[in-house]
PDB file of N, CA and C in Angstrom:
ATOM      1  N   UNK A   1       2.165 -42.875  -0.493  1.00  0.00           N
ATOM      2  CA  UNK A   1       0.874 -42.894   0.142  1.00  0.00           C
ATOM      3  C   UNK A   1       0.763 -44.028   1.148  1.00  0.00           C
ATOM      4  N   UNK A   2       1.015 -45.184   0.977  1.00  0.00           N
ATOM      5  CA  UNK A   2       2.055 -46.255   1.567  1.00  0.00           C
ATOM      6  C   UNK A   2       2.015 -45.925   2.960  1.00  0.00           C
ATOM      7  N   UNK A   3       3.072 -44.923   2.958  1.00  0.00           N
ATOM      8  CA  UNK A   3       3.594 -45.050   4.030  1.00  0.00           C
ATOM      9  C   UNK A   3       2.903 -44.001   5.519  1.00  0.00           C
ATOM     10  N   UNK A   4       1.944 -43.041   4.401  1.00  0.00           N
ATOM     11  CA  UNK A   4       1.462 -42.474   5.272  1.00  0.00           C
ATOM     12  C   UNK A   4       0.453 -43.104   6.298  1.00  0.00           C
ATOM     13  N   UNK A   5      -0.318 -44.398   5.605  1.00  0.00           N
ATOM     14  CA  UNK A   5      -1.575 -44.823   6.134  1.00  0.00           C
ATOM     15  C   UNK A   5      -0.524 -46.125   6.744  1.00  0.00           C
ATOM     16  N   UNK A   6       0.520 -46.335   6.542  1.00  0.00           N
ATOM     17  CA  UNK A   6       1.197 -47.046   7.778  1.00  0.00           C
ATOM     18  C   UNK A   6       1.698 -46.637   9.017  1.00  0.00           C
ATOM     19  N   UNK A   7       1.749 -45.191   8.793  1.00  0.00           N
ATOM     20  CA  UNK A   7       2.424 -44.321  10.164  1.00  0.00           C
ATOM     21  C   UNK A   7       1.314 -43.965  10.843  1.00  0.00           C
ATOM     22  N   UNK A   8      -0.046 -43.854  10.111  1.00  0.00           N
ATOM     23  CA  UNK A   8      -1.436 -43.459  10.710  1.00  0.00           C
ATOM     24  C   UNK A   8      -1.380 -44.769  11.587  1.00  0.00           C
ATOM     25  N   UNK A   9      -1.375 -45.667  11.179  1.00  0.00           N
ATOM     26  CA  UNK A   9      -1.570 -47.366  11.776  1.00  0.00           C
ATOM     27  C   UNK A   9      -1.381 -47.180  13.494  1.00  0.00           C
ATOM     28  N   UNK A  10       0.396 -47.031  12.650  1.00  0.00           N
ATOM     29  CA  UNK A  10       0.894 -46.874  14.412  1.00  0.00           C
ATOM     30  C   UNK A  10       0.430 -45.880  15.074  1.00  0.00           C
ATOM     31  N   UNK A  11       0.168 -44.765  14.917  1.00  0.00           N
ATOM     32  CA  UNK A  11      -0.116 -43.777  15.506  1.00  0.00           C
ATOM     33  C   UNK A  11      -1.520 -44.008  16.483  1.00  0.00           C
ATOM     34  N   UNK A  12      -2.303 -44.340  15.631  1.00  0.00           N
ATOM     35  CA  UNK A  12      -3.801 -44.891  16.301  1.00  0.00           C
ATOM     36  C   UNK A  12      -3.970 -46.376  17.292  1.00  0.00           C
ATOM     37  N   UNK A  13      -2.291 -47.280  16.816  1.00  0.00           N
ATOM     38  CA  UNK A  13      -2.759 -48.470  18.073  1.00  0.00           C
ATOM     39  C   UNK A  13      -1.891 -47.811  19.057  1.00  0.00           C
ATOM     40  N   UNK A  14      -0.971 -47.010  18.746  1.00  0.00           N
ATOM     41  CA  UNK A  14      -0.423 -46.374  20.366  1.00  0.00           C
ATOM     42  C   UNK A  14      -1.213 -45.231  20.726  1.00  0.00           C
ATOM     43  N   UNK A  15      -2.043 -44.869  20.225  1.00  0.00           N
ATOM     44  CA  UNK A  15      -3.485 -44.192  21.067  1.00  0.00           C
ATOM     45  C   UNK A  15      -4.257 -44.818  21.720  1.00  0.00           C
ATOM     46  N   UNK A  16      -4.265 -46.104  20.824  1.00  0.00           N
ATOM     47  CA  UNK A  16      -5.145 -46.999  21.319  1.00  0.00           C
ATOM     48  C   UNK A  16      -4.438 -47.504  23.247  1.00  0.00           C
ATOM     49  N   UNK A  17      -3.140 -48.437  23.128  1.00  0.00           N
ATOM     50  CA  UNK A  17      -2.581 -48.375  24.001  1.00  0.00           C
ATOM     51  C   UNK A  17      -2.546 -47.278  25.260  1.00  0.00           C
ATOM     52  N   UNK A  18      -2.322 -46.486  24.769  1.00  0.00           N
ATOM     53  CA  UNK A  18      -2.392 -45.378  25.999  1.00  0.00           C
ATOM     54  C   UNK A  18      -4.004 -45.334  26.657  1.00  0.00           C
ATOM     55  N   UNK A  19      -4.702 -45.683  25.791  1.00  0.00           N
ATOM     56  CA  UNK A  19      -6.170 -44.922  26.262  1.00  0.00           C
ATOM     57  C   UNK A  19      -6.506 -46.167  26.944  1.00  0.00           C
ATOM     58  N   UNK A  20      -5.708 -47.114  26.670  1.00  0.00           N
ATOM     59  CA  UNK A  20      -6.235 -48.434  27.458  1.00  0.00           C
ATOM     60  C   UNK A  20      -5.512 -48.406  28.781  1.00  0.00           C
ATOM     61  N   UNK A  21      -4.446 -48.140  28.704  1.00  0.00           N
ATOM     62  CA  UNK A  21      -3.726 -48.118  30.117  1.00  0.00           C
ATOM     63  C   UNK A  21      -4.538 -47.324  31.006  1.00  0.00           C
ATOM     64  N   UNK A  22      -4.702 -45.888  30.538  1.00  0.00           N
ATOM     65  CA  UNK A  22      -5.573 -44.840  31.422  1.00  0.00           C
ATOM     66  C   UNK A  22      -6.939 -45.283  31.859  1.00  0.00           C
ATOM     67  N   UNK A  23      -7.430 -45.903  30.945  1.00  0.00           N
ATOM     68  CA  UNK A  23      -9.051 -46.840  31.414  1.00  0.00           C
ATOM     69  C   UNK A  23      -8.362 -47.574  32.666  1.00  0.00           C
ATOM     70  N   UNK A  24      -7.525 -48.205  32.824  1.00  0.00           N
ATOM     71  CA  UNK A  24      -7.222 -49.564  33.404  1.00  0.00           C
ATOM     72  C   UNK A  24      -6.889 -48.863  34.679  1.00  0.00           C
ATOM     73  N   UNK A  25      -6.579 -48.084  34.659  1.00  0.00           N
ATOM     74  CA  UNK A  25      -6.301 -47.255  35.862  1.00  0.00           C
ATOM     75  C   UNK A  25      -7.299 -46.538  36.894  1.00  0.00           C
ATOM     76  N   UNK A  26      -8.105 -45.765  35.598  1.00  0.00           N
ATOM     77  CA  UNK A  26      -9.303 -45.531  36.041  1.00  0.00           C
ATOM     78  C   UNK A  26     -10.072 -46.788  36.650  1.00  0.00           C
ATOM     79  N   UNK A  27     -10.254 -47.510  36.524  1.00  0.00           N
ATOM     80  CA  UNK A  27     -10.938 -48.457  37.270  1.00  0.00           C
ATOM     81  C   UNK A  27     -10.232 -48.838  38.289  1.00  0.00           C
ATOM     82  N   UNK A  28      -8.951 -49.105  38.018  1.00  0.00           N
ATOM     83  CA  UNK A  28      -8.562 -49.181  39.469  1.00  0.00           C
ATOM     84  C   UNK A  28      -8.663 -48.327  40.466  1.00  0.00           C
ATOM     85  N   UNK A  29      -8.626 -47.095  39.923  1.00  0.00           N
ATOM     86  CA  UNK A  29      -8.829 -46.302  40.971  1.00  0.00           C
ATOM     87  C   UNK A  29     -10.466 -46.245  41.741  1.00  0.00           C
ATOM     88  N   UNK A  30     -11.064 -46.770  40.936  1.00  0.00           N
ATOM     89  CA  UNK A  30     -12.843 -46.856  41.241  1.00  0.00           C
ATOM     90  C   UNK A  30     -12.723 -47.999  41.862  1.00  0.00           C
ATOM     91  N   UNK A  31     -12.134 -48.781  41.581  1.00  0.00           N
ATOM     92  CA  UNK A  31     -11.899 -50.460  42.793  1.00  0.00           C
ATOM     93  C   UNK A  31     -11.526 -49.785  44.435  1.00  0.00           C
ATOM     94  N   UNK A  32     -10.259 -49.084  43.925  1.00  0.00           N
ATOM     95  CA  UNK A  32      -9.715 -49.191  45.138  1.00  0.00           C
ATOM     96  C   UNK A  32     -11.120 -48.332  46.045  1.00  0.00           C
ATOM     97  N   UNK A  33     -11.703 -46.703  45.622  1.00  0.00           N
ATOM     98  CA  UNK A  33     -12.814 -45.942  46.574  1.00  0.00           C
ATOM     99  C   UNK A  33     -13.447 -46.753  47.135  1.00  0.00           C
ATOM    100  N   UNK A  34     -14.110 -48.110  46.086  1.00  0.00           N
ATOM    101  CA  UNK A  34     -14.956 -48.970  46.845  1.00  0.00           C
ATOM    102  C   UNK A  34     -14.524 -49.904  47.686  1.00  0.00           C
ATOM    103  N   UNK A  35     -13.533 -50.232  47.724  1.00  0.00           N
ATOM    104  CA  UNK A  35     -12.965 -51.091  48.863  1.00  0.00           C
ATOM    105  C   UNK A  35     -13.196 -50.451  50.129  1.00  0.00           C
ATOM    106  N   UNK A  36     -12.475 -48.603  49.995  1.00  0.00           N
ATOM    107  CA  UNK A  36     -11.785 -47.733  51.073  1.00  0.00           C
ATOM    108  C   UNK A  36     -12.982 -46.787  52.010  1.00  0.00           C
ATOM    109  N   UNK A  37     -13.827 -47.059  51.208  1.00  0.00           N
ATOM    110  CA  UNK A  37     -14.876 -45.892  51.160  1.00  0.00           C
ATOM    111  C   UNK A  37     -15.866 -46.347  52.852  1.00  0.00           C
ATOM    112  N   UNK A  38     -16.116 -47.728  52.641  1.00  0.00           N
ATOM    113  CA  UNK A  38     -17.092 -48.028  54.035  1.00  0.00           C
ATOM    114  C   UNK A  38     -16.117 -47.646  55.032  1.00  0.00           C
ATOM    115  N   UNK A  39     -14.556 -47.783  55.225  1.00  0.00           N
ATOM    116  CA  UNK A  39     -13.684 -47.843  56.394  1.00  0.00           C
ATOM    117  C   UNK A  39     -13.871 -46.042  56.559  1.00  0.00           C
ATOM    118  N   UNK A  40     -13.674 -45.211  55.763  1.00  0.00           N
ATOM    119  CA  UNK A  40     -13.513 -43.808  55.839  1.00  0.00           C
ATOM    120  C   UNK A  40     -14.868 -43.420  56.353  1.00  0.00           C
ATOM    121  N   UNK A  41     -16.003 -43.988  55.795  1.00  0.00           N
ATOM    122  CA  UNK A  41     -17.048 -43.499  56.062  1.00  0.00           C
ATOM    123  C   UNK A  41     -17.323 -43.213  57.533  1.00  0.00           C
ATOM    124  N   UNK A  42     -17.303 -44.403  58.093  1.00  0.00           N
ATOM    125  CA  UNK A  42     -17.843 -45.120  59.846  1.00  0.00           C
ATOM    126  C   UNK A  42     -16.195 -43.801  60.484  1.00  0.00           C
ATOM    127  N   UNK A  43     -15.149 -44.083  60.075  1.00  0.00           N
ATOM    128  CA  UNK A  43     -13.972 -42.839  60.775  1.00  0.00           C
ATOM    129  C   UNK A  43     -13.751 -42.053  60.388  1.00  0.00           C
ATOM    130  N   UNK A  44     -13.152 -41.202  59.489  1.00  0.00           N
ATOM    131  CA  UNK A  44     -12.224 -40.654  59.329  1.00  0.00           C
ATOM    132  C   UNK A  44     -13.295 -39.618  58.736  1.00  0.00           C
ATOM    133  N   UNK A  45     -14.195 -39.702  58.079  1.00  0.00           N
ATOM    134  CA  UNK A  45     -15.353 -38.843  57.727  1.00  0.00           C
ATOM    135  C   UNK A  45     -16.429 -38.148  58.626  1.00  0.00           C
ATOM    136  N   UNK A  46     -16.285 -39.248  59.745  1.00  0.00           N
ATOM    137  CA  UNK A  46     -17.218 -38.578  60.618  1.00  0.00           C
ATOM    138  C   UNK A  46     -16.706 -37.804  62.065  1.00  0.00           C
ATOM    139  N   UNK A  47     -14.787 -37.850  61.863  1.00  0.00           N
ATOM    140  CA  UNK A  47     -14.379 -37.417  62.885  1.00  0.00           C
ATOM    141  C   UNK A  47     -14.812 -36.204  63.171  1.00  0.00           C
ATOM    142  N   UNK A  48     -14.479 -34.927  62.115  1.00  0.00           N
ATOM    143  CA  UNK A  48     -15.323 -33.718  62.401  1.00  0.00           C
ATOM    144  C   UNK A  48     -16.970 -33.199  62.438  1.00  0.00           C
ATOM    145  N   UNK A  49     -17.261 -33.624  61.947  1.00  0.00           N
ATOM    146  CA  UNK A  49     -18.934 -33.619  62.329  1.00  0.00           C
ATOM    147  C   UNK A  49     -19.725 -33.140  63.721  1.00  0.00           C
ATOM    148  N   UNK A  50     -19.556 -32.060  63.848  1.00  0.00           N
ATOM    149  CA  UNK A  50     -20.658 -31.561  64.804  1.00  0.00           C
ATOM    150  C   UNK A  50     -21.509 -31.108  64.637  1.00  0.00           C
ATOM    151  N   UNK A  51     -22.189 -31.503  63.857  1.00  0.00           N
ATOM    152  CA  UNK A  51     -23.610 -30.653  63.123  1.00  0.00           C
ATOM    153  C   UNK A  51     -23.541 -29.003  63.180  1.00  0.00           C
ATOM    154  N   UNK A  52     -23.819 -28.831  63.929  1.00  0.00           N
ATOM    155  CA  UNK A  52     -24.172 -26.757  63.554  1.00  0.00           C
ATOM    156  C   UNK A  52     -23.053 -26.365  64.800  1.00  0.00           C
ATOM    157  N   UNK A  53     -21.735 -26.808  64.597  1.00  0.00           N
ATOM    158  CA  UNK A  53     -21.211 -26.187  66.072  1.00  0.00           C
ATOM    159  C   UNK A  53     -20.342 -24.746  65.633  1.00  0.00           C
ATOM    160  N   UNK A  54     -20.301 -23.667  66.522  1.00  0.00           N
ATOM    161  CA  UNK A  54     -19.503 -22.861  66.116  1.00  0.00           C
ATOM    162  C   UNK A  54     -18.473 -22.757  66.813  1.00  0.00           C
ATOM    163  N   UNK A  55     -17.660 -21.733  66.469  1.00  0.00           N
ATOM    164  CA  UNK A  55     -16.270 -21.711  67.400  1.00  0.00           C
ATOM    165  C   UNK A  55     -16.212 -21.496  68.189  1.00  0.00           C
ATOM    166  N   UNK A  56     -17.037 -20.257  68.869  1.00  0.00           N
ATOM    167  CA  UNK A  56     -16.750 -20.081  70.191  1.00  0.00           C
ATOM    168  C   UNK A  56     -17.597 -21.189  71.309  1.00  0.00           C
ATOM    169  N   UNK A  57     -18.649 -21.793  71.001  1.00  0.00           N
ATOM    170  CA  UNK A  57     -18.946 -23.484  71.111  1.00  0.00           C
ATOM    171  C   UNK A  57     -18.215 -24.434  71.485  1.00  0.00           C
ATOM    172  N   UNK A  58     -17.562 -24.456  70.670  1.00  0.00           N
ATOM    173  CA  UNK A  58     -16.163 -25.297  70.217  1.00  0.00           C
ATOM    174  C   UNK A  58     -15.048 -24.887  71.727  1.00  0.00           C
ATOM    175  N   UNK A  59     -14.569 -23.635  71.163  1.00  0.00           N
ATOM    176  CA  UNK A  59     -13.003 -23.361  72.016  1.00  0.00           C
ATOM    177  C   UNK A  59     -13.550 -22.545  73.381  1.00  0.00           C
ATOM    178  N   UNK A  60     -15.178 -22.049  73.567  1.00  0.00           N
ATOM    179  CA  UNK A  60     -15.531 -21.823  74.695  1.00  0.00           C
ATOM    180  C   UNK A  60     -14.516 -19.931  75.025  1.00  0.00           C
ATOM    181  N   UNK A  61     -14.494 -19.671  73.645  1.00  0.00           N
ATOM    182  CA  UNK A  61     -13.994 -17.858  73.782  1.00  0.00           C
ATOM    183  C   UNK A  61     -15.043 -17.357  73.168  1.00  0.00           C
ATOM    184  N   UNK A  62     -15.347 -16.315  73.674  1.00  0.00           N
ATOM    185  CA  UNK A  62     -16.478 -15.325  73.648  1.00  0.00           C
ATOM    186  C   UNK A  62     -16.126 -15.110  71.817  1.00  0.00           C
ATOM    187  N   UNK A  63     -17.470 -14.986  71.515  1.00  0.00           N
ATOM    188  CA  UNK A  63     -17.819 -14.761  69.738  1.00  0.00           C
ATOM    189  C   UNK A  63     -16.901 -13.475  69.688  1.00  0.00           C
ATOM    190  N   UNK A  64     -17.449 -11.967  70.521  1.00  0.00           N
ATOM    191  CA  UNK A  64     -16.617 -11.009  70.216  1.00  0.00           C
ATOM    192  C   UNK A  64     -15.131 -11.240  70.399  1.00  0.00           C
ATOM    193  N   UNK A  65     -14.979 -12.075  71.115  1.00  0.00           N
ATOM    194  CA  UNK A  65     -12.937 -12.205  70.817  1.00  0.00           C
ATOM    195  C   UNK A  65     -12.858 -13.251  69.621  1.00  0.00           C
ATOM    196  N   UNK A  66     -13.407 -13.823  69.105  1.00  0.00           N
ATOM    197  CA  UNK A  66     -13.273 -14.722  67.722  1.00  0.00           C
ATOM    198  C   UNK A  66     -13.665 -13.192  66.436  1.00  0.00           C
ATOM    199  N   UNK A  67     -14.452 -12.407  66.580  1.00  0.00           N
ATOM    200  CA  UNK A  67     -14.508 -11.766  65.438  1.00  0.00           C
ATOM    201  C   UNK A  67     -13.235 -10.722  65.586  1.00  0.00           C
ATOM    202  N   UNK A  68     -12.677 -10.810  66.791  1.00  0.00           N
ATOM    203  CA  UNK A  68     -11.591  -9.374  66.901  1.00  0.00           C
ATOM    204  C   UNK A  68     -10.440 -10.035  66.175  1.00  0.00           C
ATOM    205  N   UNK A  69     -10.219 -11.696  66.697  1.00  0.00           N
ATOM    206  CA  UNK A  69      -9.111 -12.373  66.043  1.00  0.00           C
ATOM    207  C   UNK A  69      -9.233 -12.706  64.765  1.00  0.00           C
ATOM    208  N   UNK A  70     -10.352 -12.897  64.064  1.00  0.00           N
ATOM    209  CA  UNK A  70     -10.075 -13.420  62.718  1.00  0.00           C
ATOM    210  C   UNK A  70      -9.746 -12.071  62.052  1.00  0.00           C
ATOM    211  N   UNK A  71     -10.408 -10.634  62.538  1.00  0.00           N
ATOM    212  CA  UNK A  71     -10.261  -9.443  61.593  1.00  0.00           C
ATOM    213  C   UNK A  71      -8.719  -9.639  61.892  1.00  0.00           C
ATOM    214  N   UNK A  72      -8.136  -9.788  62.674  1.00  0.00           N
ATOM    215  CA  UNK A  72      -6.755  -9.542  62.941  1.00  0.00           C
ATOM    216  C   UNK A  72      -6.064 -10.040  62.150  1.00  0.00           C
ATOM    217  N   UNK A  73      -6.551 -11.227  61.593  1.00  0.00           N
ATOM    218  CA  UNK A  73      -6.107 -12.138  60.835  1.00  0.00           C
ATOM    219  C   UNK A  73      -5.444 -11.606  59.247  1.00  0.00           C
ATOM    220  N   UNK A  74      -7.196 -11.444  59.391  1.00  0.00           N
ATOM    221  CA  UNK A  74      -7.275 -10.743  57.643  1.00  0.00           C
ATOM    222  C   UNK A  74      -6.646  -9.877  57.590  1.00  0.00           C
ATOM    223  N   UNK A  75      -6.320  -8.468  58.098  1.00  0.00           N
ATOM    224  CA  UNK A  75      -6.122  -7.611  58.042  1.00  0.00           C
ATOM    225  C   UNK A  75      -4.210  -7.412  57.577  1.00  0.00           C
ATOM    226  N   UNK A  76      -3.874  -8.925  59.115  1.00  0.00           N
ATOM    227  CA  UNK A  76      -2.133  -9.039  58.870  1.00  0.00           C
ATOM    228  C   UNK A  76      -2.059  -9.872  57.235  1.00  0.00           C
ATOM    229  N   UNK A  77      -2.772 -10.425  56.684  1.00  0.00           N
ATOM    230  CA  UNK A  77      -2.362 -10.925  55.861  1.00  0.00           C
ATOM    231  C   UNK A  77      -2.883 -10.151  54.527  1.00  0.00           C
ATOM    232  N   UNK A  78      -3.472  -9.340  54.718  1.00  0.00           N
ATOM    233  CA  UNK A  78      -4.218  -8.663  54.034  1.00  0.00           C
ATOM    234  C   UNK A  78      -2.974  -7.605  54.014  1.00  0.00           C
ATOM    235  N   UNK A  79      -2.074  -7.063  54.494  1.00  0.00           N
ATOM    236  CA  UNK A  79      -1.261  -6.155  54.740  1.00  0.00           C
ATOM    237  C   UNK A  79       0.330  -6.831  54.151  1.00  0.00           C
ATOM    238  N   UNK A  80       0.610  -8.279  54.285  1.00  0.00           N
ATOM    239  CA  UNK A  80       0.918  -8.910  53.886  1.00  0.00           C
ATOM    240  C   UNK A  80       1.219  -9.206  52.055  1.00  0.00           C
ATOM    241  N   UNK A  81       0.027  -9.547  51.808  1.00  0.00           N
ATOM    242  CA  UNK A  81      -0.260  -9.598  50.324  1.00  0.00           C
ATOM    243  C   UNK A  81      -0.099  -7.797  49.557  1.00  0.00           C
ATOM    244  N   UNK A  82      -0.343  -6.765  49.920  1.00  0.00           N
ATOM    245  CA  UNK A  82      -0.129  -5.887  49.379  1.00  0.00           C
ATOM    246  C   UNK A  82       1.335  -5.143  49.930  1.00  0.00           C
ATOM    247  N   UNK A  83       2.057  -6.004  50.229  1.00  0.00           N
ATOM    248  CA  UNK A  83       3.211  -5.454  50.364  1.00  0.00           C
ATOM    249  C   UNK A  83       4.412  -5.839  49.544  1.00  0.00           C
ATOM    250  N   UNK A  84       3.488  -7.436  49.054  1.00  0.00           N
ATOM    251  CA  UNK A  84       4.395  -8.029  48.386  1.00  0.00           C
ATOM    252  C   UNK A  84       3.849  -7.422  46.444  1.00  0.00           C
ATOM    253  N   UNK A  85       2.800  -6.758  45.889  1.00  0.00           N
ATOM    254  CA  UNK A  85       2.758  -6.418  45.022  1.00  0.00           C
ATOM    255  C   UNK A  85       3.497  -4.913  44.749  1.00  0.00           C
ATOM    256  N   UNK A  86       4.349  -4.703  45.717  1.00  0.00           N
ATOM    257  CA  UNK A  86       5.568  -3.400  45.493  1.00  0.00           C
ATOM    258  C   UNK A  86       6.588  -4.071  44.454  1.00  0.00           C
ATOM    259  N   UNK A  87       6.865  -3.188  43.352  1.00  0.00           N
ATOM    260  CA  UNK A  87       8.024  -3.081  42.759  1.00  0.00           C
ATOM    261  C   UNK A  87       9.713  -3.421  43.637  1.00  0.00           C
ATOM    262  N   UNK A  88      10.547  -4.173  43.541  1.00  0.00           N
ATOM    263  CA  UNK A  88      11.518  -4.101  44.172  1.00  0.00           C
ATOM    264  C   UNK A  88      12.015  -2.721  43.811  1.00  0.00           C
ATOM    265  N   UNK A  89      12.936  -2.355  45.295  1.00  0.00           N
ATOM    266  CA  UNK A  89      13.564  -0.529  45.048  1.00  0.00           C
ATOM    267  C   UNK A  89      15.393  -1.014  44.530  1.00  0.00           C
ATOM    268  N   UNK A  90      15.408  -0.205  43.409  1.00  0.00           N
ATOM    269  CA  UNK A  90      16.932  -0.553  43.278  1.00  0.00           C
ATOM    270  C   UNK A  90      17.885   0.095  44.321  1.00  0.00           C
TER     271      UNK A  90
END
């Protein structure tokens, strides 16, 4: 009986251990957002941001040639994906 509530021992401070490392990490990782977070904010977050812009806005091609190209899109990949759920032919 001994030996069981000695193997429990270890078992629970290397739980313990692990769950401490993973905390320790976790916070670091919450250190580091707050360090990183004002620099991303002011760049790298606000690079795309155009409030309500759309594509043809954007790339200056007529909406009807943006809806002809994206169906085109779907359609090749859409043709794509069900070609690949065929059985190989022996």
């Amino acid at each position: 009986m001994e030996s069981l509530s000695c193997g429990s021992r270890n078992r629970s401070s290397q739980l313990a251990r692990i769950l401490t490392r993973r905390q320790t990490f976790r916070y670091v990782d919450r250190d580091l957002y707050a360090l990183v977070y004002p620099g991303l904010k002011s760049g790298f977050l606000n690079m795309g941001d155009y409030d309500k812009a759309r594509l043809p806005e954007i790339t200056h091609i007529p909406e009807y040639a943006w809806w002809a190209i994206l169906a085109a899109i779907f359609l090749t990949v859409f043709k794509l994906l069900k070609g690949k759920d065929r059985p190989a032919e022996s």
